[in-house]
PDB file of N, CA and C in Angstrom:
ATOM      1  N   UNK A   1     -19.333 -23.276  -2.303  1.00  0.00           N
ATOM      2  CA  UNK A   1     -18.956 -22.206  -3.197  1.00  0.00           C
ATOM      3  C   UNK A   1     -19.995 -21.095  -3.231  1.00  0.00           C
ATOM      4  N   UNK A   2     -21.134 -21.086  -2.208  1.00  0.00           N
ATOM      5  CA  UNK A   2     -21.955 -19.880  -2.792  1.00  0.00           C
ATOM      6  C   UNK A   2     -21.574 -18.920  -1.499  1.00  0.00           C
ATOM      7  N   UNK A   3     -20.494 -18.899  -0.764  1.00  0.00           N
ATOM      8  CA  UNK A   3     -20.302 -17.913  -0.357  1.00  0.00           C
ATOM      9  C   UNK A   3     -18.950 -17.000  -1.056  1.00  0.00           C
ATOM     10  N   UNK A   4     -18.414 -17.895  -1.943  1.00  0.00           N
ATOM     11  CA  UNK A   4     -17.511 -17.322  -2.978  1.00  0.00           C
ATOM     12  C   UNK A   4     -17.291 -16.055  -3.560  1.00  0.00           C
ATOM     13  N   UNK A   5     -17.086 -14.873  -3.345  1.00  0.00           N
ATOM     14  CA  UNK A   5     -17.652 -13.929  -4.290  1.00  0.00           C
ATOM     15  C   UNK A   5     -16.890 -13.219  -5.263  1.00  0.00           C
ATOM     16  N   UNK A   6     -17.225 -14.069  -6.458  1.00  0.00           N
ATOM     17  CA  UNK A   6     -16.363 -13.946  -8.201  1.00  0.00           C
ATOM     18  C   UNK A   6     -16.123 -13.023  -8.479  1.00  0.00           C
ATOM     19  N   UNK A   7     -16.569 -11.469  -8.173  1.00  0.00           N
ATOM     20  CA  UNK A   7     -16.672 -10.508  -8.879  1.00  0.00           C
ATOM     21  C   UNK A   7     -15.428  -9.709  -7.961  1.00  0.00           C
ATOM     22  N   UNK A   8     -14.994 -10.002  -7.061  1.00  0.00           N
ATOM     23  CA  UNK A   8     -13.826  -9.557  -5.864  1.00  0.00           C
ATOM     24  C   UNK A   8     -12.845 -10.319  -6.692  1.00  0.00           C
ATOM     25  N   UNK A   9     -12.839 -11.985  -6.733  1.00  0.00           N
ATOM     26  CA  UNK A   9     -11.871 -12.773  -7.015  1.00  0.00           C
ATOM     27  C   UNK A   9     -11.292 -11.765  -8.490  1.00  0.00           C
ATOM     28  N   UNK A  10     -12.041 -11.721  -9.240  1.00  0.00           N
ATOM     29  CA  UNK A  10     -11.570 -11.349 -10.812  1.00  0.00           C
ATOM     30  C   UNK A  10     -10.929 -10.274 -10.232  1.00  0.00           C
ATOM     31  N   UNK A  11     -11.232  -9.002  -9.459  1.00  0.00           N
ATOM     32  CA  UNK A  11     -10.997  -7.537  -9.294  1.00  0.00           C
ATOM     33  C   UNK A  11      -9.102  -7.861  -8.940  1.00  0.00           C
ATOM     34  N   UNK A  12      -9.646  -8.856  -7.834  1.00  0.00           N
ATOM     35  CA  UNK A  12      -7.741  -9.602  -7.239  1.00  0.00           C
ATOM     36  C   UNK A  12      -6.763  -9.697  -8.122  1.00  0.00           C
ATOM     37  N   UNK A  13      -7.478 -11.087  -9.531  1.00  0.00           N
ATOM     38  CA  UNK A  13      -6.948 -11.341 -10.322  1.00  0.00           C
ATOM     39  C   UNK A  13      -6.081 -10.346 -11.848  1.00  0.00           C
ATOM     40  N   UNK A  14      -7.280  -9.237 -11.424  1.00  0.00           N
ATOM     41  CA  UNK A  14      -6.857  -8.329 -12.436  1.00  0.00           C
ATOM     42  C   UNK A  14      -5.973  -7.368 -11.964  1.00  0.00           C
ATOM     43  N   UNK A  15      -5.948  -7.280 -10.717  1.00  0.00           N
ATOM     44  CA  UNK A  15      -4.825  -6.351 -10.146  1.00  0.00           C
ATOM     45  C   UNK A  15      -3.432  -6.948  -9.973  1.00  0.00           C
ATOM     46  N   UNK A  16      -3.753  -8.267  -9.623  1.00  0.00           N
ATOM     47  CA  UNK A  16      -2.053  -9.392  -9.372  1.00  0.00           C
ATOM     48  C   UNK A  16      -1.446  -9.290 -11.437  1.00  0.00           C
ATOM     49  N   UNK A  17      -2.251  -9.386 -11.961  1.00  0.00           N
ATOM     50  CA  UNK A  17      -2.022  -9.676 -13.474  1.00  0.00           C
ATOM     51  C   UNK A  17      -1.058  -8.359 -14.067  1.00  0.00           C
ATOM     52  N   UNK A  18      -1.890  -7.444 -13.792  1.00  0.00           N
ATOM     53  CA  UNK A  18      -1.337  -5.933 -13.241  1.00  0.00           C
ATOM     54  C   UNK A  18      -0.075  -5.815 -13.160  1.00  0.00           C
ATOM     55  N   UNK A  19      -0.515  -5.992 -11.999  1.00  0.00           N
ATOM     56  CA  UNK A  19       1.780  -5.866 -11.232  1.00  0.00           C
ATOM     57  C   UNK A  19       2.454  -7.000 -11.855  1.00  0.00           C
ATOM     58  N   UNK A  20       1.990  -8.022 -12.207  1.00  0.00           N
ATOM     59  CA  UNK A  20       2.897  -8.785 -12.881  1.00  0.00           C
ATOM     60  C   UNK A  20       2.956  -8.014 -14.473  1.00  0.00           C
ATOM     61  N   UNK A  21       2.405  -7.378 -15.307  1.00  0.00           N
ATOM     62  CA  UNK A  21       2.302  -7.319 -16.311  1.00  0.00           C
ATOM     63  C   UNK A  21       3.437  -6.046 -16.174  1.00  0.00           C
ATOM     64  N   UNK A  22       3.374  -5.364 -15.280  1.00  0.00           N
ATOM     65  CA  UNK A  22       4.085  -4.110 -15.355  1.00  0.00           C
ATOM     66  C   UNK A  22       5.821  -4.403 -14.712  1.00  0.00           C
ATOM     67  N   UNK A  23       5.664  -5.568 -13.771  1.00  0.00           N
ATOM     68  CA  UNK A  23       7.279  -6.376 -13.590  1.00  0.00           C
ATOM     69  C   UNK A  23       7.828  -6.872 -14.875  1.00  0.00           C
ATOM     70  N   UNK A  24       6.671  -7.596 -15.898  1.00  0.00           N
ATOM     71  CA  UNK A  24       7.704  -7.998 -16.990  1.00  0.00           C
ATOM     72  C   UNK A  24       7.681  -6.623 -18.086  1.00  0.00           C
ATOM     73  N   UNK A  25       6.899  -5.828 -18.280  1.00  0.00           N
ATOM     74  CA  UNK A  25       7.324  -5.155 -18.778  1.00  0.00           C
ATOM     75  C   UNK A  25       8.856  -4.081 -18.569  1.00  0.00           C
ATOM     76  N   UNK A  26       9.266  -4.007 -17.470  1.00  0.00           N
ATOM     77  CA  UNK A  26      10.285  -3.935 -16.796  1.00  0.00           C
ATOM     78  C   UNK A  26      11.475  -4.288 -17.477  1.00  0.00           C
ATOM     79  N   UNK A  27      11.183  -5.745 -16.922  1.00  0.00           N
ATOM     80  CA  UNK A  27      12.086  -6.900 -17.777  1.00  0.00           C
ATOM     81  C   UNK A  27      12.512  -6.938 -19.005  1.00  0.00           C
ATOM     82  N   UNK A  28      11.463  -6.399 -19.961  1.00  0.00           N
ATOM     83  CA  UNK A  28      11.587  -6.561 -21.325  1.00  0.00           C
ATOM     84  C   UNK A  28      11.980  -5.656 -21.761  1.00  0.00           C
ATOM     85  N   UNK A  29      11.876  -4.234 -21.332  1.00  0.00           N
ATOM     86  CA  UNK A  29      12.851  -3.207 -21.734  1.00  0.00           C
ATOM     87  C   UNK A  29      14.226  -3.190 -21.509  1.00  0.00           C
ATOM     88  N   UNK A  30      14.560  -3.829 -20.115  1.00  0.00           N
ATOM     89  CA  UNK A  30      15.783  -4.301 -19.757  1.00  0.00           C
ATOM     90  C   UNK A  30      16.782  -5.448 -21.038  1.00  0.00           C
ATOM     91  N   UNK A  31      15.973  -6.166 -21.362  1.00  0.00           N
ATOM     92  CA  UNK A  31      16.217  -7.414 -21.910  1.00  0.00           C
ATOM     93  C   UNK A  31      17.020  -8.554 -21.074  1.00  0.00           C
ATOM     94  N   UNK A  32      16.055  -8.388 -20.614  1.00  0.00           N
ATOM     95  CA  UNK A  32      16.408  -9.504 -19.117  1.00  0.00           C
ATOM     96  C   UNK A  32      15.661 -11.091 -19.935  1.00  0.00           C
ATOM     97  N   UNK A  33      14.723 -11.053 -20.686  1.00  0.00           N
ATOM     98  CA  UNK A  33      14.172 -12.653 -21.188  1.00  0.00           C
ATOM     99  C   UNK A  33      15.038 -12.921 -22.043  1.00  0.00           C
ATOM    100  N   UNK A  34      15.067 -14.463 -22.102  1.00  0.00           N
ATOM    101  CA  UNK A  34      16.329 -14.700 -23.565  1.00  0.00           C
ATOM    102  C   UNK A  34      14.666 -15.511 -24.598  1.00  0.00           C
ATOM    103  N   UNK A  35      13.704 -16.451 -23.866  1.00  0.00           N
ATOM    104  CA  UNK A  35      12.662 -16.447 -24.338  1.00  0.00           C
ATOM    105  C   UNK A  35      11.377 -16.345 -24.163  1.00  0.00           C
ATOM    106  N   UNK A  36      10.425 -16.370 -24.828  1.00  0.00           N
ATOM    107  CA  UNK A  36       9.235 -15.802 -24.533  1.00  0.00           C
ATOM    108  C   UNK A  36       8.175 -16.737 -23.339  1.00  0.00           C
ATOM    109  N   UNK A  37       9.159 -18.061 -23.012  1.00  0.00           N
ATOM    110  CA  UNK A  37       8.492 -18.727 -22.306  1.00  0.00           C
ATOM    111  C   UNK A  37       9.029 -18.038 -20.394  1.00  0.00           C
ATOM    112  N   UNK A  38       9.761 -16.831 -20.542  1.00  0.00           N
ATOM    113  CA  UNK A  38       9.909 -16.286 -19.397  1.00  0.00           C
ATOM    114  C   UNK A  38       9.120 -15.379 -19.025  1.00  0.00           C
ATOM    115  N   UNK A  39       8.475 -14.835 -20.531  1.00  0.00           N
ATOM    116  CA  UNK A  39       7.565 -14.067 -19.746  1.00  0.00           C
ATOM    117  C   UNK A  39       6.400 -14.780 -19.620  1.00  0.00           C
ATOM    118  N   UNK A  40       6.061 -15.497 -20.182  1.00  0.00           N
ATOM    119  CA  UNK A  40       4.552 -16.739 -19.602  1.00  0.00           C
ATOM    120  C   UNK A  40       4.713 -16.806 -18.282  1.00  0.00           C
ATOM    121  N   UNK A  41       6.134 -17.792 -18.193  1.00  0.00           N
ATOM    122  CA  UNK A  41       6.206 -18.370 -16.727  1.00  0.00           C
ATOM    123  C   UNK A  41       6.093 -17.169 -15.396  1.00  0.00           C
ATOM    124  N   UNK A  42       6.934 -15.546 -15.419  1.00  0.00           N
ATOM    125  CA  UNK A  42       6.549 -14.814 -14.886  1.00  0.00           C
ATOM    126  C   UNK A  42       4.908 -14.522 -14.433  1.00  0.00           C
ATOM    127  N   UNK A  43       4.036 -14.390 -15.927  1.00  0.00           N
ATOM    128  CA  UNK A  43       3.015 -14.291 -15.418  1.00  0.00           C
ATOM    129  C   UNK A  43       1.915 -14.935 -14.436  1.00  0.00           C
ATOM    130  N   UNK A  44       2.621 -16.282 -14.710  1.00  0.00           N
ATOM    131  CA  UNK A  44       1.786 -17.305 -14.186  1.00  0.00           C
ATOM    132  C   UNK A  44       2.223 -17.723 -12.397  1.00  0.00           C
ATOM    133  N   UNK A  45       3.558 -16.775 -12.690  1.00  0.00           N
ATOM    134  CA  UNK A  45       3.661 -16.542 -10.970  1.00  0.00           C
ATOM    135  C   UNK A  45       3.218 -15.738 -10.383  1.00  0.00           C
ATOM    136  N   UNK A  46       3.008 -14.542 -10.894  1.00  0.00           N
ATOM    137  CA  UNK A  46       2.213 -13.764 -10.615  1.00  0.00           C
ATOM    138  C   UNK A  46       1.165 -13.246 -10.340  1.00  0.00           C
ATOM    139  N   UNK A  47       0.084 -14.442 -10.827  1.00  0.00           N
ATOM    140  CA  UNK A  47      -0.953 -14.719 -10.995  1.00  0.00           C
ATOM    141  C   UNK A  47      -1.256 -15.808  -9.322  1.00  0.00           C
ATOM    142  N   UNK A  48       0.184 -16.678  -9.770  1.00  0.00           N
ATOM    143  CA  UNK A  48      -0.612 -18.026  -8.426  1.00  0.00           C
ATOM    144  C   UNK A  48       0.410 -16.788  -7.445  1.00  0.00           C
ATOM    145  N   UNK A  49       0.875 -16.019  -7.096  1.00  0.00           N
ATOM    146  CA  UNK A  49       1.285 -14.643  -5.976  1.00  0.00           C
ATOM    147  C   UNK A  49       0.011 -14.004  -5.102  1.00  0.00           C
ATOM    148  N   UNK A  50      -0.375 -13.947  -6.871  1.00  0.00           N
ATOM    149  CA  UNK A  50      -1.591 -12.791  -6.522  1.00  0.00           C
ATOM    150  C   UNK A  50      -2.908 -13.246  -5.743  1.00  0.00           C
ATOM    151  N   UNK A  51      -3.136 -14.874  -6.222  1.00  0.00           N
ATOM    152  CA  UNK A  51      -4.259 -15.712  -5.810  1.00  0.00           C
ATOM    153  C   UNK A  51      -3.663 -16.387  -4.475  1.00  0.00           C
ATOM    154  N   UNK A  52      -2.355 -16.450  -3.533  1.00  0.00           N
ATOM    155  CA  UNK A  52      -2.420 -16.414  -2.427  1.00  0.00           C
ATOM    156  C   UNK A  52      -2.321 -15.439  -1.529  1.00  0.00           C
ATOM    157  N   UNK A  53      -1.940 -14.278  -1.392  1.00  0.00           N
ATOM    158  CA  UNK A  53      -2.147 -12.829  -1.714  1.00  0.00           C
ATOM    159  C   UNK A  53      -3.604 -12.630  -1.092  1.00  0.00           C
ATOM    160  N   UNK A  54      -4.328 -13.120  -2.231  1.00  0.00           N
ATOM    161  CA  UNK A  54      -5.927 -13.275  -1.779  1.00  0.00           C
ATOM    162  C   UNK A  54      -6.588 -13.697  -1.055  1.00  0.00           C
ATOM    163  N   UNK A  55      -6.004 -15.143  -1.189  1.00  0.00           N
ATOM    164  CA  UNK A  55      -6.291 -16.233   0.191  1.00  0.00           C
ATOM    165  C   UNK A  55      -6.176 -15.200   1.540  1.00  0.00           C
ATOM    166  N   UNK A  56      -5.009 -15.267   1.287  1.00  0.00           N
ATOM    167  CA  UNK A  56      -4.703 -14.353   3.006  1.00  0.00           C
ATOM    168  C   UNK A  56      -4.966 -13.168   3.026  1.00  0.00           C
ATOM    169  N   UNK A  57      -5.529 -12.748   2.650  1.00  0.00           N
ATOM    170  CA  UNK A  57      -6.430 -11.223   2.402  1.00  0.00           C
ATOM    171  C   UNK A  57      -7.983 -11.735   2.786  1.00  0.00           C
ATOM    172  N   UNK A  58      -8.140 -12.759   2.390  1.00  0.00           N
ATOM    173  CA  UNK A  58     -10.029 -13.092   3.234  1.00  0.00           C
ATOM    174  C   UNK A  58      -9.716 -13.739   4.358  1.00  0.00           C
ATOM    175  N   UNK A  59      -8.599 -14.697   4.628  1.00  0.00           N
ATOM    176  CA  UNK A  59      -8.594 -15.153   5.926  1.00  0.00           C
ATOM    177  C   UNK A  59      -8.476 -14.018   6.803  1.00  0.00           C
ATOM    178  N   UNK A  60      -8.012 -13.357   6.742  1.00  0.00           N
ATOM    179  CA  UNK A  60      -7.907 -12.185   7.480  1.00  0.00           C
ATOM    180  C   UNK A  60      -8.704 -10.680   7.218  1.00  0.00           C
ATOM    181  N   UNK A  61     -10.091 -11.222   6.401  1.00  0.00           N
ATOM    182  CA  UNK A  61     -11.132 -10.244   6.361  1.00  0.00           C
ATOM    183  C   UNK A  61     -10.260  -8.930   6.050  1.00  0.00           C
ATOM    184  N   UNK A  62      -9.531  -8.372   5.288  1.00  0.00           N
ATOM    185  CA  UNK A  62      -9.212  -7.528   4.838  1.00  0.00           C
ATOM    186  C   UNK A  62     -10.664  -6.713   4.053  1.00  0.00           C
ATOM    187  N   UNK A  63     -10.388  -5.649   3.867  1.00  0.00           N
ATOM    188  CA  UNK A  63     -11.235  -4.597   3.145  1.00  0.00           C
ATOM    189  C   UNK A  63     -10.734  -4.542   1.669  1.00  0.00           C
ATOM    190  N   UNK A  64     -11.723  -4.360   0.773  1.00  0.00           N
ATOM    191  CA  UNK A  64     -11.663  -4.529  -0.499  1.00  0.00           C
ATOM    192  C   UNK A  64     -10.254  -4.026  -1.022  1.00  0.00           C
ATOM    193  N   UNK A  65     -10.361  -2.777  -0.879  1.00  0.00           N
ATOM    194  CA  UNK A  65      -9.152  -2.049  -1.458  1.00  0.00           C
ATOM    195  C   UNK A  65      -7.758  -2.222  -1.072  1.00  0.00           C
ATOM    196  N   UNK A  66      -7.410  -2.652   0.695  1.00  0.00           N
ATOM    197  CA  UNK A  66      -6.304  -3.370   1.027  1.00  0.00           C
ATOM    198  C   UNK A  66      -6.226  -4.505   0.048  1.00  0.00           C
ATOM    199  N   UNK A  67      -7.222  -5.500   0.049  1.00  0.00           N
ATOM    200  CA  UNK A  67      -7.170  -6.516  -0.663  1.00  0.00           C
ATOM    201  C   UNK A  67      -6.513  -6.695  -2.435  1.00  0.00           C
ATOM    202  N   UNK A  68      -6.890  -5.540  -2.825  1.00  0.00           N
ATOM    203  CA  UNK A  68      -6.685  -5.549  -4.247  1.00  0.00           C
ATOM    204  C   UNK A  68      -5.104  -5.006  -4.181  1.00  0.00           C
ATOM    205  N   UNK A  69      -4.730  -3.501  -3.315  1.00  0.00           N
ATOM    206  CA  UNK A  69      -3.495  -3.142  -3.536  1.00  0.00           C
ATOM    207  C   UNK A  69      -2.321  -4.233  -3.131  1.00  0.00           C
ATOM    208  N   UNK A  70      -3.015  -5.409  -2.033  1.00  0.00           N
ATOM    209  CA  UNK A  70      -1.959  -6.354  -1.535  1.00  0.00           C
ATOM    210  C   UNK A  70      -1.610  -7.437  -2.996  1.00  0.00           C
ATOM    211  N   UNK A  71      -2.702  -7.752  -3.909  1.00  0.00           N
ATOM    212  CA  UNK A  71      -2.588  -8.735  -4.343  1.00  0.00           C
ATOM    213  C   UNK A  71      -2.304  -8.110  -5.655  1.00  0.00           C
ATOM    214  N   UNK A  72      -2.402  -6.674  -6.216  1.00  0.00           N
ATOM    215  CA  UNK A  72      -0.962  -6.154  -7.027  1.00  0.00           C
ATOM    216  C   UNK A  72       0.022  -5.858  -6.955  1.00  0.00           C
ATOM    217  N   UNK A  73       0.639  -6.087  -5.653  1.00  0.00           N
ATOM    218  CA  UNK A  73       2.102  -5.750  -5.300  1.00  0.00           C
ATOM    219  C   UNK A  73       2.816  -7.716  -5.325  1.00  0.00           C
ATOM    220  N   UNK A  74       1.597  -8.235  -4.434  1.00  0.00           N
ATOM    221  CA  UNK A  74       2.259  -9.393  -4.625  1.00  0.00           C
ATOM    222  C   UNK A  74       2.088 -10.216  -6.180  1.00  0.00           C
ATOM    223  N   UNK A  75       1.141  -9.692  -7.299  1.00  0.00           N
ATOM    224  CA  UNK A  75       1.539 -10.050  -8.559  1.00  0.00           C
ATOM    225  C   UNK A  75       2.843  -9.090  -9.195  1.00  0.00           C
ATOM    226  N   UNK A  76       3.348  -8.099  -8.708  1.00  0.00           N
ATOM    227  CA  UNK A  76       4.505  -7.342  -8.948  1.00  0.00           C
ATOM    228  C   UNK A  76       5.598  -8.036  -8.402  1.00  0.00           C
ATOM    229  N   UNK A  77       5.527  -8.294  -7.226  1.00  0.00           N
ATOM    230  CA  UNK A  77       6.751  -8.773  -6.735  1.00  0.00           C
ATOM    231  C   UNK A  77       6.921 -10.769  -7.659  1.00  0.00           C
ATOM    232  N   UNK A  78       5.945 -11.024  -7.174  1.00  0.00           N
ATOM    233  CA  UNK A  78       5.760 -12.529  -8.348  1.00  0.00           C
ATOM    234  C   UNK A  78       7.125 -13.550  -7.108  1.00  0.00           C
ATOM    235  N   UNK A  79       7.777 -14.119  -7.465  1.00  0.00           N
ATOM    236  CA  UNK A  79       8.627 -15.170  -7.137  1.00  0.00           C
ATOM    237  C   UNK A  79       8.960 -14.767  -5.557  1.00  0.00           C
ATOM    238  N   UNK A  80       9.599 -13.073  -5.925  1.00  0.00           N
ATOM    239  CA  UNK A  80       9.584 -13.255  -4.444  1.00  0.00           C
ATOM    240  C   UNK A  80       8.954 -12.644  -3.432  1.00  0.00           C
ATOM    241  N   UNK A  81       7.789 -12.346  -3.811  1.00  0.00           N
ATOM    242  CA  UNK A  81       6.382 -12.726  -2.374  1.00  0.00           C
ATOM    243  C   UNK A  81       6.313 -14.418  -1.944  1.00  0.00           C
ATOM    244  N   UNK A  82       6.642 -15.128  -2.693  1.00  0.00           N
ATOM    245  CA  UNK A  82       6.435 -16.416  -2.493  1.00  0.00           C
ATOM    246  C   UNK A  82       7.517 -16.644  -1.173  1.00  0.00           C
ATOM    247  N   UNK A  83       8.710 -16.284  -2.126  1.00  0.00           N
ATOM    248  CA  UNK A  83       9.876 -16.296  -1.298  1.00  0.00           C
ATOM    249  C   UNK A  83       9.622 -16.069   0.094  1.00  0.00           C
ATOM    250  N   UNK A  84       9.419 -14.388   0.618  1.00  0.00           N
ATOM    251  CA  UNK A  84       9.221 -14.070   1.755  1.00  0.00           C
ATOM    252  C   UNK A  84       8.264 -14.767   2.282  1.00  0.00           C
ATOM    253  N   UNK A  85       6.789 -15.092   1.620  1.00  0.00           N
ATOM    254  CA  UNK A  85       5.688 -16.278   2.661  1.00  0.00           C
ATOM    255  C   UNK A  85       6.726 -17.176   3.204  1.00  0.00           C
ATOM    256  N   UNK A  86       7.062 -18.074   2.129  1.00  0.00           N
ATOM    257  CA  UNK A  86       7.831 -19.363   2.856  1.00  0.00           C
ATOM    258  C   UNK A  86       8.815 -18.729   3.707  1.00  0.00           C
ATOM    259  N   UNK A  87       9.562 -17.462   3.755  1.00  0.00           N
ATOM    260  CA  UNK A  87      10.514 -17.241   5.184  1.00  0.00           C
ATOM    261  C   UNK A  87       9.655 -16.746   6.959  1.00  0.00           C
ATOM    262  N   UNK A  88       8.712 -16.309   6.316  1.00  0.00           N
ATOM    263  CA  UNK A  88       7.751 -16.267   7.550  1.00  0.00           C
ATOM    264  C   UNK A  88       7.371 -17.296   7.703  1.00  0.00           C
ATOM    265  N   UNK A  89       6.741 -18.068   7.017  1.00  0.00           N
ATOM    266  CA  UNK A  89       5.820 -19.211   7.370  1.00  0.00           C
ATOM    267  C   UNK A  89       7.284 -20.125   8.306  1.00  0.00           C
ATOM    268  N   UNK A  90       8.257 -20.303   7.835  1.00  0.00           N
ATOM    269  CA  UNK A  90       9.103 -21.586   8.403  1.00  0.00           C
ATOM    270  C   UNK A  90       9.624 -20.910  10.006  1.00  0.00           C
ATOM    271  N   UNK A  91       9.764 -19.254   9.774  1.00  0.00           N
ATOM    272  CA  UNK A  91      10.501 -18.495  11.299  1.00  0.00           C
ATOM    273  C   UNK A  91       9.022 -19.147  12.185  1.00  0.00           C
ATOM    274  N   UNK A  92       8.127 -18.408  10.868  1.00  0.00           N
ATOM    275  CA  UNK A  92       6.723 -18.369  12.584  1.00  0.00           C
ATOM    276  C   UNK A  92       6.376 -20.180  13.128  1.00  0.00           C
ATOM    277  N   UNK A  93       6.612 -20.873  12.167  1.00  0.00           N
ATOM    278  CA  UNK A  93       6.614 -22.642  12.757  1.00  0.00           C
ATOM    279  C   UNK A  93       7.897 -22.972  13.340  1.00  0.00           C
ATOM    280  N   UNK A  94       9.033 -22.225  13.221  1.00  0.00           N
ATOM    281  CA  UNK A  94      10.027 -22.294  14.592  1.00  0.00           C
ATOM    282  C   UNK A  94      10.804 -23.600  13.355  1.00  0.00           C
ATOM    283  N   UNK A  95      10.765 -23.311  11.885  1.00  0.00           N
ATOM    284  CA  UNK A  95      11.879 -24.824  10.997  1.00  0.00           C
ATOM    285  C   UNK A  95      12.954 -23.504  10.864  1.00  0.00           C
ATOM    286  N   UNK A  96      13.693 -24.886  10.841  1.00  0.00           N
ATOM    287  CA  UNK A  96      15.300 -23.698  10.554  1.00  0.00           C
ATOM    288  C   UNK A  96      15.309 -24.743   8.972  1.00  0.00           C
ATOM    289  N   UNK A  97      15.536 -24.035   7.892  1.00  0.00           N
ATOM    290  CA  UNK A  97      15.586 -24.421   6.746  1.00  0.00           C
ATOM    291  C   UNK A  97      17.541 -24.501   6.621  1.00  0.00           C
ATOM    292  N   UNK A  98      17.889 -24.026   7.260  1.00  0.00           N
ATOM    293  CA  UNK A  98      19.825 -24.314   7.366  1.00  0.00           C
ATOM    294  C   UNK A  98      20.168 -25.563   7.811  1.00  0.00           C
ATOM    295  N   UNK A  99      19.546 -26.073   8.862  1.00  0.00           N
ATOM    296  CA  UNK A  99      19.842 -27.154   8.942  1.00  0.00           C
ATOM    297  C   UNK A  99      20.027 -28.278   7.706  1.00  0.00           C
ATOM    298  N   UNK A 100      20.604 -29.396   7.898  1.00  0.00           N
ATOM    299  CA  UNK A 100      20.887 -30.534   7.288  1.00  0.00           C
ATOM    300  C   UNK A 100      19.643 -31.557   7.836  1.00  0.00           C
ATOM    301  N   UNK A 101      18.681 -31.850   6.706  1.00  0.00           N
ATOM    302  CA  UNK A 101      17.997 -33.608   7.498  1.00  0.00           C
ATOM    303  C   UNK A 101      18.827 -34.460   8.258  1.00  0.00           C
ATOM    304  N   UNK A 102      18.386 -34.953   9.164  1.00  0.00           N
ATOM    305  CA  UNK A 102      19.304 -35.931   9.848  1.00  0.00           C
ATOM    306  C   UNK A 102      18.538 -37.256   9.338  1.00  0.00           C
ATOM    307  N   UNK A 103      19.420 -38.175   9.452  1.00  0.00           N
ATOM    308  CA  UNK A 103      19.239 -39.553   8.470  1.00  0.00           C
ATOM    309  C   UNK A 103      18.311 -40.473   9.486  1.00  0.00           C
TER     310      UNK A 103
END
């Protein structure tokens, strides 16, 4: 952990929190929540969005500011940045998720 550097991580965290904060605010003018545990749960996707977002923003040595604008769009987008990872991740490993398990 001491090549970790906290003061980037928070900058991430506060920008994913960000776009998520400004998606549910969205929401809530809409009146899209029926309760308040939707907008928790939003945030908290937004948050674990934003913190893989990040991940793959240092694996790939990104620059600070790419880094932060990637990981407030993907706390904005929230559920489905997730979404799209898992459709890349399964095309680029060659799984067809249509298929049926075979027994």
């Amino acid at each position: 952990m001491k090549d970790f550097n906290w003061p980037e991580f928070w900058m991430a965290f506060i920008f994913a929190i960000t776009g998520g904060s400004v998606h549910v605010l969205g929401k809530l003018a809409a009146g899209s929540y029926k309760s308040r545990w939707g907008v928790v749960l939003d945030l908290m996707t937004a948050f674990f969005a934003g913190a893989l977002a990040y991940s793959a923003c240092k694996y790939f040595r990104l620059e600070l500011w790419a880094t932060g604008g990637i990981c407030g769009l993907a706390g904005h987008a929230g559920t489905r940045a997730i979404v799209w990872g898992e459709r890349y991740l399964t095309k680029r490993l060659g799984v067809d998720d249509q298929q049926e398990p075979k027994p």
